[in-house]
Protein backbone atom coordinates (compact mmCIF):
# COMPACT_ATOMS: atom_id res chain seq x y z
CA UNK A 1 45.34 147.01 -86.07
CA UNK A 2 46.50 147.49 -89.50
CA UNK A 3 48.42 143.86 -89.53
CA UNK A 4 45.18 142.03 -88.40
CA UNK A 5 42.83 143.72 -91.14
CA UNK A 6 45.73 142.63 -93.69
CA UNK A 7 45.99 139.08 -92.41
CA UNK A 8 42.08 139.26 -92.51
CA UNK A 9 42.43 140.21 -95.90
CA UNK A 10 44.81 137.62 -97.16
CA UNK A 11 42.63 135.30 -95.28
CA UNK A 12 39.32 136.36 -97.35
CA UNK A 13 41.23 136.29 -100.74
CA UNK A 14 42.63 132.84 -100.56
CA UNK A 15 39.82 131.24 -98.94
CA UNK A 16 38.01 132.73 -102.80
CA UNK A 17 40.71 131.06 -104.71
CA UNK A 18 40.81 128.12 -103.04
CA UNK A 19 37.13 127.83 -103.12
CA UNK A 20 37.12 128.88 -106.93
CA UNK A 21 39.70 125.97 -107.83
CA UNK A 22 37.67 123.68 -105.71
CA UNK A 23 34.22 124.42 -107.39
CA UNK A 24 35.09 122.17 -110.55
CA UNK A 25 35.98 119.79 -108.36
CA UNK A 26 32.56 119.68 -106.53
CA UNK A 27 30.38 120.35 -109.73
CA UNK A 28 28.42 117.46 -110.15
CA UNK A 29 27.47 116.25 -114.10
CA UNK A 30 23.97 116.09 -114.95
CA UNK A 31 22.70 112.25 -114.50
CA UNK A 32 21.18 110.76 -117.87
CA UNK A 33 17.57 110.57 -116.08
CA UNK A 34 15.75 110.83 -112.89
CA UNK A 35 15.47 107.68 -110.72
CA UNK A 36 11.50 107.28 -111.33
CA UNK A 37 12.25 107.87 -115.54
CA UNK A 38 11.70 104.64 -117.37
CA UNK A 39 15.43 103.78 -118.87
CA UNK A 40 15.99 101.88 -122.06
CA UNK A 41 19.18 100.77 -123.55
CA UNK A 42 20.17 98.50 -126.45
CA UNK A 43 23.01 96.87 -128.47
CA UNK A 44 23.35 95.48 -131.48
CA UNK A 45 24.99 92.05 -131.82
CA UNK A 46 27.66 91.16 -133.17
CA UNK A 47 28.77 94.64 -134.30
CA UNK A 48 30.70 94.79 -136.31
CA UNK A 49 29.55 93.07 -138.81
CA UNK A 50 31.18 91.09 -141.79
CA UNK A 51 29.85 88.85 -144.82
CA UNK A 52 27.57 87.47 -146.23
CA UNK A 53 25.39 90.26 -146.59
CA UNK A 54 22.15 91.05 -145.52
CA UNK A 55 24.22 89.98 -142.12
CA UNK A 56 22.18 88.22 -139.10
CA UNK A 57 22.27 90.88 -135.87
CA UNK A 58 19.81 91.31 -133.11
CA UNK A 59 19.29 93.54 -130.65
CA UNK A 60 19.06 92.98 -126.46
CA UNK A 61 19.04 95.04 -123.13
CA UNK A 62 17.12 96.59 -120.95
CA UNK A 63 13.65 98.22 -120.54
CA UNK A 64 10.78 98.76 -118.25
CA UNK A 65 9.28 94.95 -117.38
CA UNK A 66 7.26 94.06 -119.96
CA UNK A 67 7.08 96.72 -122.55
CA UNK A 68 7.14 96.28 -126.30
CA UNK A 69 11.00 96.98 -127.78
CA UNK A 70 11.07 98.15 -131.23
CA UNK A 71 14.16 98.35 -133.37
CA UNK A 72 14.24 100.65 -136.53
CA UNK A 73 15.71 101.47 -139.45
CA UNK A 74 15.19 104.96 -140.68
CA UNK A 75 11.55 104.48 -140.39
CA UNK A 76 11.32 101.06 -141.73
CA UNK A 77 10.43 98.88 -138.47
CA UNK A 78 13.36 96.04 -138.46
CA UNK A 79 12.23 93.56 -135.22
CA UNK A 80 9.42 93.90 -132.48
CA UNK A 81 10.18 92.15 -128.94
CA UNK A 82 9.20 92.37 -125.34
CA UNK A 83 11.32 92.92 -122.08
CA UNK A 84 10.98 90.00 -119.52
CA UNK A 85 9.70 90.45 -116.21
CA UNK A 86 12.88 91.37 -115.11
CA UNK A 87 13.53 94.20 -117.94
CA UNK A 88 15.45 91.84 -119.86
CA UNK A 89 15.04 91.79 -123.60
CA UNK A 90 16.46 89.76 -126.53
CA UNK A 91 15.17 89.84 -129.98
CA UNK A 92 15.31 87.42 -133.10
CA UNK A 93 18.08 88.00 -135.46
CA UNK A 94 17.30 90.34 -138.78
CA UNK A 95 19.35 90.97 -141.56
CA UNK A 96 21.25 94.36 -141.82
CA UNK A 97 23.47 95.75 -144.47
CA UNK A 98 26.85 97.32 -144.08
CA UNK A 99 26.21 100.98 -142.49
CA UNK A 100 22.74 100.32 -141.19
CA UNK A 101 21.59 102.90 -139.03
CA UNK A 102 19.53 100.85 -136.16
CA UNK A 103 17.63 102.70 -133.28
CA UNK A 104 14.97 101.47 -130.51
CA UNK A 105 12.07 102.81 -128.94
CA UNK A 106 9.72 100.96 -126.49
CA UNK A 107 6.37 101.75 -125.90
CA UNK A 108 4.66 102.08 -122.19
CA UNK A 109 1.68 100.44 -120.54
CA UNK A 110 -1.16 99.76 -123.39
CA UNK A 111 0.88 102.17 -125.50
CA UNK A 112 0.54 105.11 -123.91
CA UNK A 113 3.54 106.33 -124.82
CA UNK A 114 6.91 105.60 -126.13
CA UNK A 115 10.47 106.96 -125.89
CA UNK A 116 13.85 106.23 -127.74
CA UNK A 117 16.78 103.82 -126.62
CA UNK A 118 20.41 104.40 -126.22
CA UNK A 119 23.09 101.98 -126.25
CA UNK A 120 25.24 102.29 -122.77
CA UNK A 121 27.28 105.10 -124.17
CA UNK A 122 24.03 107.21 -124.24
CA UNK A 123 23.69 107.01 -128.60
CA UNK A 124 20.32 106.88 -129.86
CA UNK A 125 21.50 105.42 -133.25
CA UNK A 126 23.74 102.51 -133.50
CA UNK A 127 25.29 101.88 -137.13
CA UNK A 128 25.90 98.73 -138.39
CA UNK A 129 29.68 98.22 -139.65
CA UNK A 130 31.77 96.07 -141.23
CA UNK A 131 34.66 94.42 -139.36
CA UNK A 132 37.26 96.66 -141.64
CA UNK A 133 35.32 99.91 -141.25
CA UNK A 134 35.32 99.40 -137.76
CA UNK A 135 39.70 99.18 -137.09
CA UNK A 136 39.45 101.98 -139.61
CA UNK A 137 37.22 103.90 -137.80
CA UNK A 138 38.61 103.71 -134.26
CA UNK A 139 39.36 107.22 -132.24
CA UNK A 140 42.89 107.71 -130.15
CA UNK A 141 42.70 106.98 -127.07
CA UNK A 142 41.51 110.44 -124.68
CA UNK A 143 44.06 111.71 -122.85
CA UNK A 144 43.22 115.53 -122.04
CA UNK A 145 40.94 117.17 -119.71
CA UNK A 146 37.27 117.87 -120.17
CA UNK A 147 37.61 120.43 -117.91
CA UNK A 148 39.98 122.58 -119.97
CA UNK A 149 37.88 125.56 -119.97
CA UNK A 150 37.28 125.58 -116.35
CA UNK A 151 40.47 125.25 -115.58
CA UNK A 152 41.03 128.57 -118.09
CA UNK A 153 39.06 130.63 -116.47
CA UNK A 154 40.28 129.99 -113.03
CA UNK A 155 43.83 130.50 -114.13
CA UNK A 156 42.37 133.87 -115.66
CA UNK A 157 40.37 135.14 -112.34
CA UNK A 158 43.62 134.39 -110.52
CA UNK A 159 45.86 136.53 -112.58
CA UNK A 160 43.32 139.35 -112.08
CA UNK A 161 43.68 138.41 -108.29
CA UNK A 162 47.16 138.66 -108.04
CA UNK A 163 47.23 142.02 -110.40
CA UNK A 164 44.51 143.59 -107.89
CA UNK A 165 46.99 142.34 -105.22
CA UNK A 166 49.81 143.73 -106.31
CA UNK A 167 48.57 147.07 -107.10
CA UNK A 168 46.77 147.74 -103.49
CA UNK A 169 50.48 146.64 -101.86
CA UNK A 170 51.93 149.27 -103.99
CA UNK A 171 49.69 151.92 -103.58
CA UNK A 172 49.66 150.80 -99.93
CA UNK A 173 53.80 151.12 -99.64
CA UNK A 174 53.50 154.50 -101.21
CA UNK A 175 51.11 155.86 -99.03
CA UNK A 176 52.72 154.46 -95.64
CA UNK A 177 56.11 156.07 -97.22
């Protein structure tokens, strides 16, 4: 009797580690927007950008079909255009400086109401560089975990497992003894 409530009991505990290291594996991220949420995303092209100054950019992508895209600067209203029927939008060129901070917003049907852009990367604000700040600026390339603090804390619960484990098998040895 007392072998098959222990097996039972190893049984229990490492079907809750296993399913603790597996819940970071079936976590899910949040998605950017709901499937019915109107999506909008821009570039600006070329970026970067290099001399003569004021440089020639514009901006295209995507928005709801037919809606009004609106690119800014700071408040200062840089280019107006309007997505195709397919979502599609491309806008004139306009002259930016070097470190130009350029957003979007498009407004819905008749205006009713309007929401900000982000370029595929999910960044409301794109800024305008020059072909040297750009190399300058560029990040190493990621090669750790974003899960580092998951991973932590399951390495943590399963040293208190094994400590709780050890323990009972001691006290359990002395007892039996």
């Amino acid at each position: 009797m007392q072998r098959s409530v222990r097996r039972l009991t190893c049984i229990v505990i490492f079907g809750a580690i296993a399913g603790c290291a597996a819940l970071p594996l079936l976590a899910t991220s949040a998605s950017a927007q709901s499937s019915g949420a109107a999506v909008c995303t821009f570039n600006v092209l070329p970026n970067p950008i290099s001399p003569p100054f004021p440089a020639a950019v514009h901006i295209e992508g995507t928005a709801p079909p037919n809606t009004q895209v609106t690119a800014f600067s700071g408040a200062t209203t840089l280019v107006t255009t309007t997505s195709d029927d397919n979502g599609n939008f491309h806008s004139g060129n306009f002259g930016v400086n070097p470190d130009t901070d350029v957003s979007a917003t498009f407004a819905g049907a008749g205006g009713s109401y309007a929401t900000g852009c982000a370029d595929p990367e999910g960044v409301l604000v794109v800024r305008a560089k020059t072909a040297t700040a750009a190399q300058q600026a560029q990040a190493l390339a990621f090669t750790g975990s974003n899960n580092t603090s998951t991973f932590v804390l399951i390495g943590i619960a399963a040293l208190v497992v094994g400590l709780v484990l050890t323990v009972g098998a001691r006290r359990r040895s002395r007892v039996s003894s």
